[in-house]
N, C-alpha and C. Protein backbone atom coordinates (compact mmCIF):
# COMPACT_ATOMS: atom_id res chain seq x y z
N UNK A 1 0.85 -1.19 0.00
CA UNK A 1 0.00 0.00 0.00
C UNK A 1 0.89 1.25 0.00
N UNK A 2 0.75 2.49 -1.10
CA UNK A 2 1.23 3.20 -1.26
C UNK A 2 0.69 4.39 -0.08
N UNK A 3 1.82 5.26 0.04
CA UNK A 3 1.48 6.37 0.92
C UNK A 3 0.01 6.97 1.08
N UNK A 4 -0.27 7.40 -0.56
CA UNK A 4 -1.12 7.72 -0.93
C UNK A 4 -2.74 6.90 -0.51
N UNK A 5 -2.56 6.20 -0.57
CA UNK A 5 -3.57 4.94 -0.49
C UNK A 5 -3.66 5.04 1.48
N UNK A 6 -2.59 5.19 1.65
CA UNK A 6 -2.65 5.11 3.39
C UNK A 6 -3.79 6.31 3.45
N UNK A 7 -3.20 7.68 2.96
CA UNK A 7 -3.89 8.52 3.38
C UNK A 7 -5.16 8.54 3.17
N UNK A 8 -5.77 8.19 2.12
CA UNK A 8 -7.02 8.05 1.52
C UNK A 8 -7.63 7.02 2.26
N UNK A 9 -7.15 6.26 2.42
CA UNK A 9 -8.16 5.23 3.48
C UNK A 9 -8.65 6.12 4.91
N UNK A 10 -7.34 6.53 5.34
CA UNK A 10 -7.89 7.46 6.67
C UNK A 10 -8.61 8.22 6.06
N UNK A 11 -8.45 9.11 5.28
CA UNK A 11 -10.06 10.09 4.77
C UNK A 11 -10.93 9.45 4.49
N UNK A 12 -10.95 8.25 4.04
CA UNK A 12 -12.30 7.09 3.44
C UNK A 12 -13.33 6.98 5.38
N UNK A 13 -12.02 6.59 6.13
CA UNK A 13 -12.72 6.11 7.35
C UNK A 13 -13.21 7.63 8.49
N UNK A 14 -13.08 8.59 7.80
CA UNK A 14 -13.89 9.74 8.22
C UNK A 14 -12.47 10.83 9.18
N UNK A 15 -11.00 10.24 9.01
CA UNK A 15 -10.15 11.14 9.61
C UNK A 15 -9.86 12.42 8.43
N UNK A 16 -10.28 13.67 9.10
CA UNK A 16 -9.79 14.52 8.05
C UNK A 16 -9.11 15.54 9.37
N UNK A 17 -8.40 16.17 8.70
CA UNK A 17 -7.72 17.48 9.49
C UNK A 17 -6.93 18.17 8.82
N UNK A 18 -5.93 19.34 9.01
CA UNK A 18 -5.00 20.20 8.20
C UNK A 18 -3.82 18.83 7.54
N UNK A 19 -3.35 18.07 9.05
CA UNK A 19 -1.94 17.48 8.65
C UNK A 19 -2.22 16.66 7.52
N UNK A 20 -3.61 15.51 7.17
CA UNK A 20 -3.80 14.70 6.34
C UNK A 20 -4.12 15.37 4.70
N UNK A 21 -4.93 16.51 5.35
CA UNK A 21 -5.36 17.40 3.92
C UNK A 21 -3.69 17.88 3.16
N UNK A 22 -3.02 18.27 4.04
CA UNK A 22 -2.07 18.48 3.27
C UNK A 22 -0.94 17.40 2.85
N UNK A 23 -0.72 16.10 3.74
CA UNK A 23 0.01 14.72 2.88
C UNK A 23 -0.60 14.43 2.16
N UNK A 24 -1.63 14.45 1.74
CA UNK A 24 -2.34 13.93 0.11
C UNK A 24 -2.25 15.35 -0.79
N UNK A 25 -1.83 16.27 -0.40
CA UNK A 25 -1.90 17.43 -1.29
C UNK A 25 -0.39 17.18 -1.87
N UNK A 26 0.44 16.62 -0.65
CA UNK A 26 1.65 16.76 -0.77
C UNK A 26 2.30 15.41 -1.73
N UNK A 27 1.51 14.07 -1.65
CA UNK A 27 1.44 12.67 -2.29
C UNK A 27 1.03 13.07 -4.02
N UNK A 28 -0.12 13.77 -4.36
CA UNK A 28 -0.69 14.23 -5.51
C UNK A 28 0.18 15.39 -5.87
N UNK A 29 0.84 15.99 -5.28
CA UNK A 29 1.82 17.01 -6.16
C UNK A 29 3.14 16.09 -6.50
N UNK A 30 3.82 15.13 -5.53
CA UNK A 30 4.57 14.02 -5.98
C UNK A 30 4.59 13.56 -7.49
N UNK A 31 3.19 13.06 -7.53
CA UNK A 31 2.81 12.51 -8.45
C UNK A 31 2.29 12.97 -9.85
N UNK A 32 2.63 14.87 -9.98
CA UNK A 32 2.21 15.88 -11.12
C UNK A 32 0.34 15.88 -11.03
N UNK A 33 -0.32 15.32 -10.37
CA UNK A 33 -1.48 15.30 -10.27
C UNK A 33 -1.91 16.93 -9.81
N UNK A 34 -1.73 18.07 -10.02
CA UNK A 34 -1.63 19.12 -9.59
C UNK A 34 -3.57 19.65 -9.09
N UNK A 35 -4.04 19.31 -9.90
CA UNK A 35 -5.44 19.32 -9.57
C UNK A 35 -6.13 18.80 -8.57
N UNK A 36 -5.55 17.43 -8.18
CA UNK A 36 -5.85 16.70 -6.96
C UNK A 36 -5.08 17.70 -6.05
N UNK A 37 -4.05 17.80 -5.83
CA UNK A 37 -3.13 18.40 -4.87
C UNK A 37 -3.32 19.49 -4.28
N UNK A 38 -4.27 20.62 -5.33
CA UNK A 38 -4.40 21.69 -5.39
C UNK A 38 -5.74 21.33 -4.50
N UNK A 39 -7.09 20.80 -4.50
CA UNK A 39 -7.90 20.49 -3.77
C UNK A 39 -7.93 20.00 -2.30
N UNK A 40 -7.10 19.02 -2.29
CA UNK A 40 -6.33 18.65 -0.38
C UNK A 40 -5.59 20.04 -0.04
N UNK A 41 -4.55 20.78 -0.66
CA UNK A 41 -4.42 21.71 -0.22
C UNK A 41 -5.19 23.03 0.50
N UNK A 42 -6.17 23.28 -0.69
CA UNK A 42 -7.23 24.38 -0.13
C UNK A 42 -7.85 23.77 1.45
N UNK A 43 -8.07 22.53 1.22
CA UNK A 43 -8.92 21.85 2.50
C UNK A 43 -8.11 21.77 3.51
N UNK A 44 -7.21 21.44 3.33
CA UNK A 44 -5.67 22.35 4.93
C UNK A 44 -5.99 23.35 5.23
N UNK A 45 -6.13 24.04 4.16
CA UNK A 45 -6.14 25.72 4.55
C UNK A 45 -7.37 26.78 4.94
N UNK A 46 -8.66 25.66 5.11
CA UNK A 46 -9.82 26.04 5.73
C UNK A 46 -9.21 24.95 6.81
N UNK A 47 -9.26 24.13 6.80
CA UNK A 47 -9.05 23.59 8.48
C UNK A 47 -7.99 25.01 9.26
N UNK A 48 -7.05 25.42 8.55
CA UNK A 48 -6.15 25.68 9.38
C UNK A 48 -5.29 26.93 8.44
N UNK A 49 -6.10 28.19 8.65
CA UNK A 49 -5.46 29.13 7.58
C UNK A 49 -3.92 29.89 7.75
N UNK A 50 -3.52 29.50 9.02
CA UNK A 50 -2.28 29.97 9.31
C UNK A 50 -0.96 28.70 9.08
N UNK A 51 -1.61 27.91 8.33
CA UNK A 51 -0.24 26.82 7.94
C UNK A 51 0.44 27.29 6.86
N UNK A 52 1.32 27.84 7.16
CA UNK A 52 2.49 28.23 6.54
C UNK A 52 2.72 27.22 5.35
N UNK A 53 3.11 25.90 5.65
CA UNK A 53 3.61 25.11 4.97
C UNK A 53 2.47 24.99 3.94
N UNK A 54 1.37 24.72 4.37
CA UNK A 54 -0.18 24.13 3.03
C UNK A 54 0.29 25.30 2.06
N UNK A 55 0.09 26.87 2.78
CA UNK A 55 0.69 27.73 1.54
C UNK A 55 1.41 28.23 0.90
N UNK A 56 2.37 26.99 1.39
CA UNK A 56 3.59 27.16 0.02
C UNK A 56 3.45 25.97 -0.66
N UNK A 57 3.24 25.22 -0.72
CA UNK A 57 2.66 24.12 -1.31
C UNK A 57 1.56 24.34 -2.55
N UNK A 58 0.44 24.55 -1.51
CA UNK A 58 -0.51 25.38 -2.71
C UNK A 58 -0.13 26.16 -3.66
N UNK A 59 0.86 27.20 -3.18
CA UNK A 59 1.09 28.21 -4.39
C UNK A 59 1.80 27.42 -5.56
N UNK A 60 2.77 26.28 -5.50
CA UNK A 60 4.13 25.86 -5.97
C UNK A 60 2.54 24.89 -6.80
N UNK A 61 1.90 24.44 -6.40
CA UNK A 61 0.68 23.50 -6.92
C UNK A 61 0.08 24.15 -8.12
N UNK A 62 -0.40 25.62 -7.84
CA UNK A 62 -1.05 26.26 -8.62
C UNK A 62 0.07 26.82 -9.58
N UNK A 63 0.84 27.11 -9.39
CA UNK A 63 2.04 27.44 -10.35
C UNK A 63 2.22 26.44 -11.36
N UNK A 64 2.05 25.35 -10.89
CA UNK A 64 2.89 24.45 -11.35
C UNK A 64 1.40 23.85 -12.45
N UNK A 65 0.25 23.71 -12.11
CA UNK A 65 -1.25 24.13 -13.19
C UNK A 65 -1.28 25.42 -13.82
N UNK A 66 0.06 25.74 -14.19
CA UNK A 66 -0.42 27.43 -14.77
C UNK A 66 -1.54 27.65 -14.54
N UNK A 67 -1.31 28.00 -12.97
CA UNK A 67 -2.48 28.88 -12.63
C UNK A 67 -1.96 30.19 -12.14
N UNK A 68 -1.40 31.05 -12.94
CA UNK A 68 0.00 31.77 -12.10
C UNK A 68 -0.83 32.84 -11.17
N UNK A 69 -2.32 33.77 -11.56
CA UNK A 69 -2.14 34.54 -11.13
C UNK A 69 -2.64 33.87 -9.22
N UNK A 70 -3.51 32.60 -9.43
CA UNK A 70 -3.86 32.42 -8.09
C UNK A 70 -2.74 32.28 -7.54
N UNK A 71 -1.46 31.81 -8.23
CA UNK A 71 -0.38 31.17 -7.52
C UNK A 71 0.03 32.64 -6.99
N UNK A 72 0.53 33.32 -7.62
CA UNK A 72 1.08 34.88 -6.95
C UNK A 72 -0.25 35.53 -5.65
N UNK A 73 -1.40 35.23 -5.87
CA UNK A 73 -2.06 35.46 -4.35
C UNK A 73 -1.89 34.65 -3.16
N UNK A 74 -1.67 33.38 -4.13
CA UNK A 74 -1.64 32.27 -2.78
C UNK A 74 -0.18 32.48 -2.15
N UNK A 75 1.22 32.88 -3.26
CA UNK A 75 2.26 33.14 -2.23
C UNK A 75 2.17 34.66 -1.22
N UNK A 76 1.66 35.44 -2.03
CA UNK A 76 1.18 36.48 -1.10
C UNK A 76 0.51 36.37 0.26
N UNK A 77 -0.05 35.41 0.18
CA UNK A 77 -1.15 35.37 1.50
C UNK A 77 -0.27 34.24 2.48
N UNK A 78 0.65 33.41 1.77
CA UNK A 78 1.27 32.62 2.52
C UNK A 78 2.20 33.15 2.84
N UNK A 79 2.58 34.37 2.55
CA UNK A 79 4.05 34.89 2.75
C UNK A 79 3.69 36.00 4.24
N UNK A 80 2.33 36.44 4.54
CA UNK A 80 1.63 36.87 5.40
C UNK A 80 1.72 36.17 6.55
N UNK A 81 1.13 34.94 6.04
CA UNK A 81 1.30 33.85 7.54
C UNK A 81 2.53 33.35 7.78
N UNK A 82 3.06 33.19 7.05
CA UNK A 82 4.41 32.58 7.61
C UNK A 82 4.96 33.76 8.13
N UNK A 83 5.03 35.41 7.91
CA UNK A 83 5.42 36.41 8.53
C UNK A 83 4.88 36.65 10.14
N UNK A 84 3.48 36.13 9.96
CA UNK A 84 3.34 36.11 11.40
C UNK A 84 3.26 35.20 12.49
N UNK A 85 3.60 34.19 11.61
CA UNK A 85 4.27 32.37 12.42
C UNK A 85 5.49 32.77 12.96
N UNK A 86 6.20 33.72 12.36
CA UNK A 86 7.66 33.32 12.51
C UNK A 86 8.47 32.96 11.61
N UNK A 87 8.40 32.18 11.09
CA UNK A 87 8.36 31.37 10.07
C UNK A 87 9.34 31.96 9.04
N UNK A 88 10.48 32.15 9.06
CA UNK A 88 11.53 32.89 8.54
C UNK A 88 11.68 32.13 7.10
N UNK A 89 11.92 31.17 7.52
CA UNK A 89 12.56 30.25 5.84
C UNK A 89 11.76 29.93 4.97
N UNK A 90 10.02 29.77 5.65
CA UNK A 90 9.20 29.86 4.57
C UNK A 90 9.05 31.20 4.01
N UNK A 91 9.01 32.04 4.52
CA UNK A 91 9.21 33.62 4.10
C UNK A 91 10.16 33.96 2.60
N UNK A 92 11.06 33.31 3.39
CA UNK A 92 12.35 33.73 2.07
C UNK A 92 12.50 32.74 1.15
N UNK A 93 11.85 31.35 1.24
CA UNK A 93 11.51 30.23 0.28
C UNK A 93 10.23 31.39 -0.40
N UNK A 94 9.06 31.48 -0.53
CA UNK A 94 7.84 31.92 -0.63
C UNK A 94 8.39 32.89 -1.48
N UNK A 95 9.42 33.88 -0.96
CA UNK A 95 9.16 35.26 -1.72
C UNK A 95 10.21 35.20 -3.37
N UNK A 96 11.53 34.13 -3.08
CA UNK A 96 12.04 33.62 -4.03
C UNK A 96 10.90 33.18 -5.51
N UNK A 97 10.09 31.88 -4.89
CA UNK A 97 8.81 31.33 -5.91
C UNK A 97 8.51 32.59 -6.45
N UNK A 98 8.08 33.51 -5.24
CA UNK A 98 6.89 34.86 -6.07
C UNK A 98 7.91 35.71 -7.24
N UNK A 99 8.77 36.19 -6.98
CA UNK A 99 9.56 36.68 -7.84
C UNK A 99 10.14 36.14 -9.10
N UNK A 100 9.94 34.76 -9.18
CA UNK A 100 10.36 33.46 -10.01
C UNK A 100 9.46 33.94 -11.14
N UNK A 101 8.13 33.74 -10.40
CA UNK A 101 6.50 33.52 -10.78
C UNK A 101 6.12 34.91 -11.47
N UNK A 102 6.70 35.56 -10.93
CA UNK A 102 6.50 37.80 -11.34
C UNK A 102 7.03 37.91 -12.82
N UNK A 103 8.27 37.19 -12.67
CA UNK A 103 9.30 37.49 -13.84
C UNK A 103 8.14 36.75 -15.38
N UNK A 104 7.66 35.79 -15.22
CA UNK A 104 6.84 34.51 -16.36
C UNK A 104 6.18 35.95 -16.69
């Protein structure tokens, strides 16, 4: 049984939360599935809108679906929370992507 398959069974048997929404966001971006990925992600990020990590993920997800302009809000808004996490390295990971993403 693949990772993936782990996680999905726990969501099958009714466990959902930020950490699982985002290993299947994180299993389906593995896997170029960006659409799946992009969906577990958003659902992290209503469980839990200050996870730093779901929104860098998400953005790198939606980027990666040329979806650029959500991707440049989603690093924006993740670059917010991780500013007020603390969260230093996602900060300067985050703002690298956005400027990557500015230049396209």
């Amino acid at each position: 049984m693949s990772q993936l398959d782990t996680f999905k069974a726990l969501l099958d048997k009714g466990n959902d939360n930020e950490l699982l929404r985002y290993s299947l966001g994180n299993e389906y971006y593995k896997q170029h599935d960006f659409e799946q990925a992009i969906t577990h992600l958003e659902k992290a990020i209503e469980f839990n809108p200050k996870y730093s990590a779901a929104w860098k993920l998400y953005a790198k997800a939606l980027s990666e679906n040329k979806q650029n302009t959500e991707a440049v809000n989603a690093y924006e808004k993740g670059i917010i929370v991780a500013e007020e996490n603390g969260d230093k390295q996602a900060v300067k990971e985050m703002n690298v992507f956005l400027k990557r993403l500015k230049k396209v």
